[in-house]
C-alpha atoms as a PDB file:
ATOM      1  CA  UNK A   1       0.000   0.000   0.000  1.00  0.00           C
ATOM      2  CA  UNK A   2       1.528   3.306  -0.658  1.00  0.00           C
ATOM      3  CA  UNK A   3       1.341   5.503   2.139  1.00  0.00           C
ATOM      4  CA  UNK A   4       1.103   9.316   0.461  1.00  0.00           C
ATOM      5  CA  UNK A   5       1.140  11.392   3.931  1.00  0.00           C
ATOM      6  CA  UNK A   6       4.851  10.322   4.316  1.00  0.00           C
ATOM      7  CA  UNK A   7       5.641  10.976   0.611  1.00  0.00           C
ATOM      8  CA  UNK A   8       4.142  14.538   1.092  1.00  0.00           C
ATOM      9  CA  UNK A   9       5.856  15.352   4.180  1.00  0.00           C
ATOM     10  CA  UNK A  10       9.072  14.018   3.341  1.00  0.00           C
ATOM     11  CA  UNK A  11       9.444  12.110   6.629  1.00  0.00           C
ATOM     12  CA  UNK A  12       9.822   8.054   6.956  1.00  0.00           C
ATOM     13  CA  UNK A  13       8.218   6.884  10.244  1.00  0.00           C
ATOM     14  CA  UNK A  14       9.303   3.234  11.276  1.00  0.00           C
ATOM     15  CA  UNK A  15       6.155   1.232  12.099  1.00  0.00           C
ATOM     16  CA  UNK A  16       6.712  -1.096  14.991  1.00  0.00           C
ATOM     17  CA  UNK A  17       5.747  -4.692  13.779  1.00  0.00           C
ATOM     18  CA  UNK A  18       7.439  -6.929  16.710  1.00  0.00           C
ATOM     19  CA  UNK A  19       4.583  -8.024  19.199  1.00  0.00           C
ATOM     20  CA  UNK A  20       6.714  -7.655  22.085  1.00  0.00           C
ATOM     21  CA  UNK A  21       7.700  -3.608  20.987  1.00  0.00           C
ATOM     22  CA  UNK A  22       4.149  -3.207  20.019  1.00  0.00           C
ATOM     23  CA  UNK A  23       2.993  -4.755  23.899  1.00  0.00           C
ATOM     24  CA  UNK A  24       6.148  -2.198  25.024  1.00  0.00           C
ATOM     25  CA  UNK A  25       4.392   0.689  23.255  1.00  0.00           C
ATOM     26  CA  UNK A  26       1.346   0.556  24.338  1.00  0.00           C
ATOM     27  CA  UNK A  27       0.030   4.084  25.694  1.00  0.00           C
ATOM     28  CA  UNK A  28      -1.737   3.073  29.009  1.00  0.00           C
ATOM     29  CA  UNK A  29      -1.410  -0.978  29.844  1.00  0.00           C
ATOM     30  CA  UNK A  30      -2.935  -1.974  33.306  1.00  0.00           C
ATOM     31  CA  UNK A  31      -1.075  -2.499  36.219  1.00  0.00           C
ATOM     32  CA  UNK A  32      -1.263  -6.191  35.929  1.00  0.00           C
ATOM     33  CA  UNK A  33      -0.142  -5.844  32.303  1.00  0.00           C
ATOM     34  CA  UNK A  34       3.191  -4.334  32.884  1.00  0.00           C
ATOM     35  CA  UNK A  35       4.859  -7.118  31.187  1.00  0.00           C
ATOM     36  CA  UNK A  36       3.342 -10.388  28.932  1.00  0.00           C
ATOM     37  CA  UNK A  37       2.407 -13.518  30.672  1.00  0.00           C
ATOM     38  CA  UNK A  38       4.951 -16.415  30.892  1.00  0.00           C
ATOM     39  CA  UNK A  39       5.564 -18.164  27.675  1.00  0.00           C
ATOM     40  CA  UNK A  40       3.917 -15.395  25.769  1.00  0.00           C
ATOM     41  CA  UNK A  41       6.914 -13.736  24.404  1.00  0.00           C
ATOM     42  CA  UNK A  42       7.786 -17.340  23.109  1.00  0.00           C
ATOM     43  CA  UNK A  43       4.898 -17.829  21.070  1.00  0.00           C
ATOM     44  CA  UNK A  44       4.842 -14.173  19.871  1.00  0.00           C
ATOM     45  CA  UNK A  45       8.777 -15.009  18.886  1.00  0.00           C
ATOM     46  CA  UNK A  46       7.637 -18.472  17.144  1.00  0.00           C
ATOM     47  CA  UNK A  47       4.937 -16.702  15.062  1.00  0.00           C
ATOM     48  CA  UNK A  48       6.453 -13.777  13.846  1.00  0.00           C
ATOM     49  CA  UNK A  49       9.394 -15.589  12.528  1.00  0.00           C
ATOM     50  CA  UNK A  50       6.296 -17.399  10.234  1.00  0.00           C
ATOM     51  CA  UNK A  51       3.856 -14.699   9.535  1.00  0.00           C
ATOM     52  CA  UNK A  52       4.254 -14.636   6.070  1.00  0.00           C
ATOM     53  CA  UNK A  53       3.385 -18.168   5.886  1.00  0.00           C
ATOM     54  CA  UNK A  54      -0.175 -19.399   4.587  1.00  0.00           C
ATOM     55  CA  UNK A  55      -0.352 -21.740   7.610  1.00  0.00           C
ATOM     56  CA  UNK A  56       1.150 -21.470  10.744  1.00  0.00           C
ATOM     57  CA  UNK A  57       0.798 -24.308  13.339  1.00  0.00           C
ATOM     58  CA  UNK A  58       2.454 -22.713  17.044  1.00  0.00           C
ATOM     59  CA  UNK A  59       3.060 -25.611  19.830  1.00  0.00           C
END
């Protein structure tokens, strides 16, 4: 998708696409939800590494 507003103002903005810097970025998390729950980061590791694939089977 091409994404005019950056063309236009000249400026590149990095998106964040890692779950664990998008969980990290998040404005206002909980006080419980300071950091993921055990294992998450794991699973968040596992299936980023396959996104792009058509199926994706996480143990």
């Amino acid at each position: 998708m091409l994404d005019l507003l950056s063309k236009l103002s000249g400026l590149a903005h990095n998106k964040i696409v890692e779950p664990q810097e998008i969980f990290i970025s998040l404005p206002s998390k909980a006080g419980k939800y300071k950091s993921p729950y055990y294992g998450q980061e794991t699973v968040w590791n596992k299936w980023f590494k396959q996104r792009n694939d058509k199926i994706i089977l996480l143990k």
